[in-house]
Protein backbone atom coordinates (compact mmCIF):
# COMPACT_ATOMS: atom_id res chain seq x y z
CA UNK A 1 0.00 0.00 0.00
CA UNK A 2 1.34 3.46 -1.00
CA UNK A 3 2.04 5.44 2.28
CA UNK A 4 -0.27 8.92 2.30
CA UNK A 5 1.13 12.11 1.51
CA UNK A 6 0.34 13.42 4.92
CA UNK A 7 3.13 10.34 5.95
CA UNK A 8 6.01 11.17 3.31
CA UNK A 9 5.43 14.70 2.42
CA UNK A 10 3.95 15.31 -1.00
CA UNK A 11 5.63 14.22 -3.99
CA UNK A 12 7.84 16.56 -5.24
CA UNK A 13 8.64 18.07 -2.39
CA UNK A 14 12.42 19.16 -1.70
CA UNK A 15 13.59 17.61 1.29
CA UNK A 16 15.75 20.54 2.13
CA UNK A 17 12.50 22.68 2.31
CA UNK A 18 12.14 21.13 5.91
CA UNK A 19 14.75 22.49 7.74
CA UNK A 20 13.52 25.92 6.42
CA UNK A 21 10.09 25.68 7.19
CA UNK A 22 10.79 24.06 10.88
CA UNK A 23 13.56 26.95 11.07
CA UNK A 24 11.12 29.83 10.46
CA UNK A 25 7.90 28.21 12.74
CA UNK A 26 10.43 28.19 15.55
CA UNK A 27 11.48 31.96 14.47
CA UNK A 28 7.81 32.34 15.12
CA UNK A 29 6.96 30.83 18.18
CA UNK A 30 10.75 32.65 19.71
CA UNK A 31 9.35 36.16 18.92
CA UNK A 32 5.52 34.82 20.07
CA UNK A 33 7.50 33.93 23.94
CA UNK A 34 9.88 37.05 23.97
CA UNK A 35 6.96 38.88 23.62
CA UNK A 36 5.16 37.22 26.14
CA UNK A 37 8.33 37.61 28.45
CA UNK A 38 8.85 41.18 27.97
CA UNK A 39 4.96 41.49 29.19
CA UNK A 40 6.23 39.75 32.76
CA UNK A 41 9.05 41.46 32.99
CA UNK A 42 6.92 44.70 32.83
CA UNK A 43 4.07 43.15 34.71
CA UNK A 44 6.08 42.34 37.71
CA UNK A 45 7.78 45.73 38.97
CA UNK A 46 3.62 46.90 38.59
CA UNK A 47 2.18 43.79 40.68
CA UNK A 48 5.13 44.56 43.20
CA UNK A 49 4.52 48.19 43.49
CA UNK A 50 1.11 47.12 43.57
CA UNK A 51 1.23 44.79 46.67
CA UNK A 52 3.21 47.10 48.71
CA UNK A 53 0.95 50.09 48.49
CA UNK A 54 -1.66 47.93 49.37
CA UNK A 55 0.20 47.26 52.43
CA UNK A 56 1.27 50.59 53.46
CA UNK A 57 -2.60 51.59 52.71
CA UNK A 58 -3.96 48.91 55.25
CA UNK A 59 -1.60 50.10 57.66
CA UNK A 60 -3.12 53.75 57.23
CA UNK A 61 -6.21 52.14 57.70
CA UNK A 62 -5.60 50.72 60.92
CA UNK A 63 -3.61 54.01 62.40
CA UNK A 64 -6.72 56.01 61.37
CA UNK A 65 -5.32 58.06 58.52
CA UNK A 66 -8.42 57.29 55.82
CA UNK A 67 -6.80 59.91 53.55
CA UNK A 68 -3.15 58.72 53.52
CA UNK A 69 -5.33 54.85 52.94
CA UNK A 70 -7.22 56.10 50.56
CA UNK A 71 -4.46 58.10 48.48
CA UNK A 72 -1.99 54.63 48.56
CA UNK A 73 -5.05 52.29 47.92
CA UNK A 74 -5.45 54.83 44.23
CA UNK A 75 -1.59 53.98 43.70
CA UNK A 76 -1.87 49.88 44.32
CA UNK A 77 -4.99 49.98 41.32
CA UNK A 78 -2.39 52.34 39.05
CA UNK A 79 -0.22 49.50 39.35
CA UNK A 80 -2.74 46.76 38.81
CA UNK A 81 -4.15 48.84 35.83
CA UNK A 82 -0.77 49.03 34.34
CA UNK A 83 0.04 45.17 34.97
CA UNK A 84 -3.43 43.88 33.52
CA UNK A 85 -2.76 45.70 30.32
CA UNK A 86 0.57 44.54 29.92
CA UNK A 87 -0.55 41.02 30.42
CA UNK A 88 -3.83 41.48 28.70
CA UNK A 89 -2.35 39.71 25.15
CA UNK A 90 -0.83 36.84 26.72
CA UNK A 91 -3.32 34.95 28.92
CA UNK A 92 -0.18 32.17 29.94
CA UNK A 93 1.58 35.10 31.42
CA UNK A 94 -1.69 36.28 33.17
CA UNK A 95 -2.63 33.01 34.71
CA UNK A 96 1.06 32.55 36.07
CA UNK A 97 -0.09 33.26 39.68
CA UNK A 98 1.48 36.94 40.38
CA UNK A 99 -1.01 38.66 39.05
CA UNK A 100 -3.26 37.22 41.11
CA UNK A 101 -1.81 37.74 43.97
CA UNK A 102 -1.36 41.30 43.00
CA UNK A 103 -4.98 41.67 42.11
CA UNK A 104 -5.64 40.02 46.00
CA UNK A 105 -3.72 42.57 47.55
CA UNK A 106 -5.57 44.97 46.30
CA UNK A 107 -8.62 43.88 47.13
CA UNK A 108 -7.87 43.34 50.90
CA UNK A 109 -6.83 46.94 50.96
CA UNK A 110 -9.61 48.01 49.34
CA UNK A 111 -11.91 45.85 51.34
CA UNK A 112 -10.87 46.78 55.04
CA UNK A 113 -11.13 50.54 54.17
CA UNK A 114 -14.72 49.67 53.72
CA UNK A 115 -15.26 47.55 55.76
CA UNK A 116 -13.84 49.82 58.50
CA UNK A 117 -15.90 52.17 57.23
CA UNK A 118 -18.92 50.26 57.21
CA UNK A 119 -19.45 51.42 53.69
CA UNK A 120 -20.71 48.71 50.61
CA UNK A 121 -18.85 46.24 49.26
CA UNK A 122 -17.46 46.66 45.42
CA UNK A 123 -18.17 43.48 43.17
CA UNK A 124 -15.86 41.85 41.09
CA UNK A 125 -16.37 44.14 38.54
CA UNK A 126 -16.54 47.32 40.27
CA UNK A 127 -12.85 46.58 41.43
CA UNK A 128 -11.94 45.27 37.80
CA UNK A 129 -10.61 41.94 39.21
CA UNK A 130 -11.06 38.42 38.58
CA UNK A 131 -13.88 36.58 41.20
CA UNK A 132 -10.98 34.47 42.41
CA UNK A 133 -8.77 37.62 43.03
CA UNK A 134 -12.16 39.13 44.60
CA UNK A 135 -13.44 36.15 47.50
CA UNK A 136 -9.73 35.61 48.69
CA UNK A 137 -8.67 39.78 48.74
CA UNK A 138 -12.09 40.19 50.89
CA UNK A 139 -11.56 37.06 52.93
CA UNK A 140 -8.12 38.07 54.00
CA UNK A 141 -9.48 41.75 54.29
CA UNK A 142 -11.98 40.05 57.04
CA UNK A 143 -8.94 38.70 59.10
CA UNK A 144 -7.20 41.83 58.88
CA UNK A 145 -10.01 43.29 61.05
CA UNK A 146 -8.71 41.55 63.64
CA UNK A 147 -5.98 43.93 64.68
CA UNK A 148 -8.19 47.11 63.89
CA UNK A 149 -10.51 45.31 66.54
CA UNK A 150 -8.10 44.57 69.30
CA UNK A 151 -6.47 48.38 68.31
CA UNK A 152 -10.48 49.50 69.21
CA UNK A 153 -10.96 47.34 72.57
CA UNK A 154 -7.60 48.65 74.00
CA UNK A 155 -8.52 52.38 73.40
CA UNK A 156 -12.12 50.97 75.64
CA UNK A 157 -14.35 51.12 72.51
CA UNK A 158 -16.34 47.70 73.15
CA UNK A 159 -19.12 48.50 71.31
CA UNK A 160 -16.80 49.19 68.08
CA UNK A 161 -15.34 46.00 68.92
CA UNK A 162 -18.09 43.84 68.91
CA UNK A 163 -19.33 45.38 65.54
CA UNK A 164 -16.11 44.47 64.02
CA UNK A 165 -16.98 40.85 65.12
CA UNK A 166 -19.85 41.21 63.99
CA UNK A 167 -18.36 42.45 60.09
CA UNK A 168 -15.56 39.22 60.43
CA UNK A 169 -18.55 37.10 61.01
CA UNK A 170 -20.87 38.34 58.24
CA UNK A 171 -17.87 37.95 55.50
CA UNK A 172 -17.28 34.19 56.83
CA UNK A 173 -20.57 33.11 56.80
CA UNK A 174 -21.35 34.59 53.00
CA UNK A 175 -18.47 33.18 52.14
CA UNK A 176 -17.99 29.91 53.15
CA UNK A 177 -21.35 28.58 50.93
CA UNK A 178 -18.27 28.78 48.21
CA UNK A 179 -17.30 25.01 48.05
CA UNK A 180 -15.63 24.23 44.74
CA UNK A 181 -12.40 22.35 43.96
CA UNK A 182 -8.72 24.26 44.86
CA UNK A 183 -8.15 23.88 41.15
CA UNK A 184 -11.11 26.63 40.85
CA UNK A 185 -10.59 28.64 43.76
CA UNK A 186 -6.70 29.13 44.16
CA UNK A 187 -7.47 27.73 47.64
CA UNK A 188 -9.95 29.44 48.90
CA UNK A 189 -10.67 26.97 51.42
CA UNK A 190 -7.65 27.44 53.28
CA UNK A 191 -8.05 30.69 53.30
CA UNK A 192 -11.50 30.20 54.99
CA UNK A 193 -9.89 28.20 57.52
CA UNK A 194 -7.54 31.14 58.76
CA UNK A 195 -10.59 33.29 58.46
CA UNK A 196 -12.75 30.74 60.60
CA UNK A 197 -9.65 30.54 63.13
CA UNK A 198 -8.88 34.22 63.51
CA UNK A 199 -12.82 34.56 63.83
CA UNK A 200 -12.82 32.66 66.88
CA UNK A 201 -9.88 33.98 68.56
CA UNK A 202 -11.12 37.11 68.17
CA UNK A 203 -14.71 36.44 69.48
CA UNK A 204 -12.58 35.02 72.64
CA UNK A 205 -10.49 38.26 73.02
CA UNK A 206 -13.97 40.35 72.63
CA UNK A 207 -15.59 38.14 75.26
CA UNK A 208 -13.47 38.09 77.48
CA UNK A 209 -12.68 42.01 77.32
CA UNK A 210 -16.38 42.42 77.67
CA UNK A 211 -17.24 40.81 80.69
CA UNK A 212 -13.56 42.05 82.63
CA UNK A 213 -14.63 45.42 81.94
CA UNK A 214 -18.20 44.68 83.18
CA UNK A 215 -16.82 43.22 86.31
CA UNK A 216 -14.37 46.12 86.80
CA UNK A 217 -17.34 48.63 86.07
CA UNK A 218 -19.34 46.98 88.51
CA UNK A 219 -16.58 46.83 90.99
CA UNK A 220 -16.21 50.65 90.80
CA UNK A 221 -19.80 51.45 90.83
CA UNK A 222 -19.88 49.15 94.31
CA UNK A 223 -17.24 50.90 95.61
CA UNK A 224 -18.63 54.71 94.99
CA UNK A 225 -22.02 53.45 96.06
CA UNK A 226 -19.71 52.39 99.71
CA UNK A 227 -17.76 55.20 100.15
CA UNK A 228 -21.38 57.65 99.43
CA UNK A 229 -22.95 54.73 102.28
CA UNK A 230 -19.93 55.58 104.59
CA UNK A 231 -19.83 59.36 104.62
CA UNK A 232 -20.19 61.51 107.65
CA UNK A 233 -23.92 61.46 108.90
């Protein structure tokens, strides 16, 4: 049986056409992947600058500077503006993982400004962010709370405290109806355990913070109603 052309090449063909061809498909796919790696290399300065203004703006958040939050929150998007548009052609480059992380970042600065400020929460696509980037930046934005709470029940606010709890507990329990594979979520599961073990911790610091200072309170009030009991007659 005579082999196909498909097998041996049409007939005719000069065999020293091959190397050429192969030579100038690799050409191709060369300038194709320094493309794509000139994208990361310009991606990951942004995602970088990105992560650590979203940083420095939770910080702000948590010293009570909303302004200086606000202003370095505007910087961490410039950067994840500037990154998703690099990255934008090559989709291997923007499913390599740092973007994502960038995009996170982000999110959970973005996220405990409002939630601080009790204001409502930006969607996926308010925030220009992948849902992934989006569940994890907010659930990790939820466990940050927990040292803007603690900062809240030293300075003797215990009411702001417990409706911090209260925020850290909302989050968790809309997000942990999310059950879906790793693979889908980038681990968001783990993530929901830290969030469910922080969340505890923290309802133990608030109780127990509560009823001290309702002991001590009741203490005092004993003692004043004494010493008015004991004055001269």
């Amino acid at each position: 049986m005579k082999a196909s052309g498909s097998d041996l090449g049409r007939e005719g063909d000069d065999p020293r056409q091959l190397p050429r061809e192969l030579a100038a498909t690799v050409s191709l796919i060369c300038d194709s992947l320094d493309a794509a790696h000139a994208a990361r290399e310009q991606a990951l300065p942004a995602c970088r600058r990105a992560i650590r203004a979203a940083g420095s703006s939770i910080r702000a958040v948590h010293r009570l500077q909303p302004d200086r939050a606000a202003e370095l929150a505007r910087e961490s998007e410039t950067a994840i503006r500037e990154a998703q548009a690099v990255v934008a052609p090559f989709p291997q480059v923007a499913s390599a993982g740092f973007l994502g992380d960038a995009e996170r970042e982000f999110v959970e600065a973005h996220m405990v400004a409002v939630l601080v400020g009790g204001l409502a929460i930006p969607s996926p696509t308010d925030l220009a962010v992948s849902p992934v980037s989006w569940v994890k930046g907010l659930a990790e934005a939820a466990s940050e709370l927990r040292r803007h709470l603690l900062d809240r029940l030293r300075s003797g606010e215990l009411d702001r405290g417990e409706e911090l709890l209260g925020v850290m507990d909302d989050v968790y329990e809309a997000l942990v109806v999310i059950d879906y594979p790793d693979a889908l979520t980038g681990g968001l599961r783990r993530t929901l355990d830290s969030l469910r073990a922080v969340l505890e911790r923290t309802r133990g610091d608030v109780t127990t913070t509560v009823l001290q200072t309702r002991l001590q309170r009741a203490i005092e009030s004993q003692n004043q109603s004494t010493q008015r009991g004991s004055g001269p007659a």
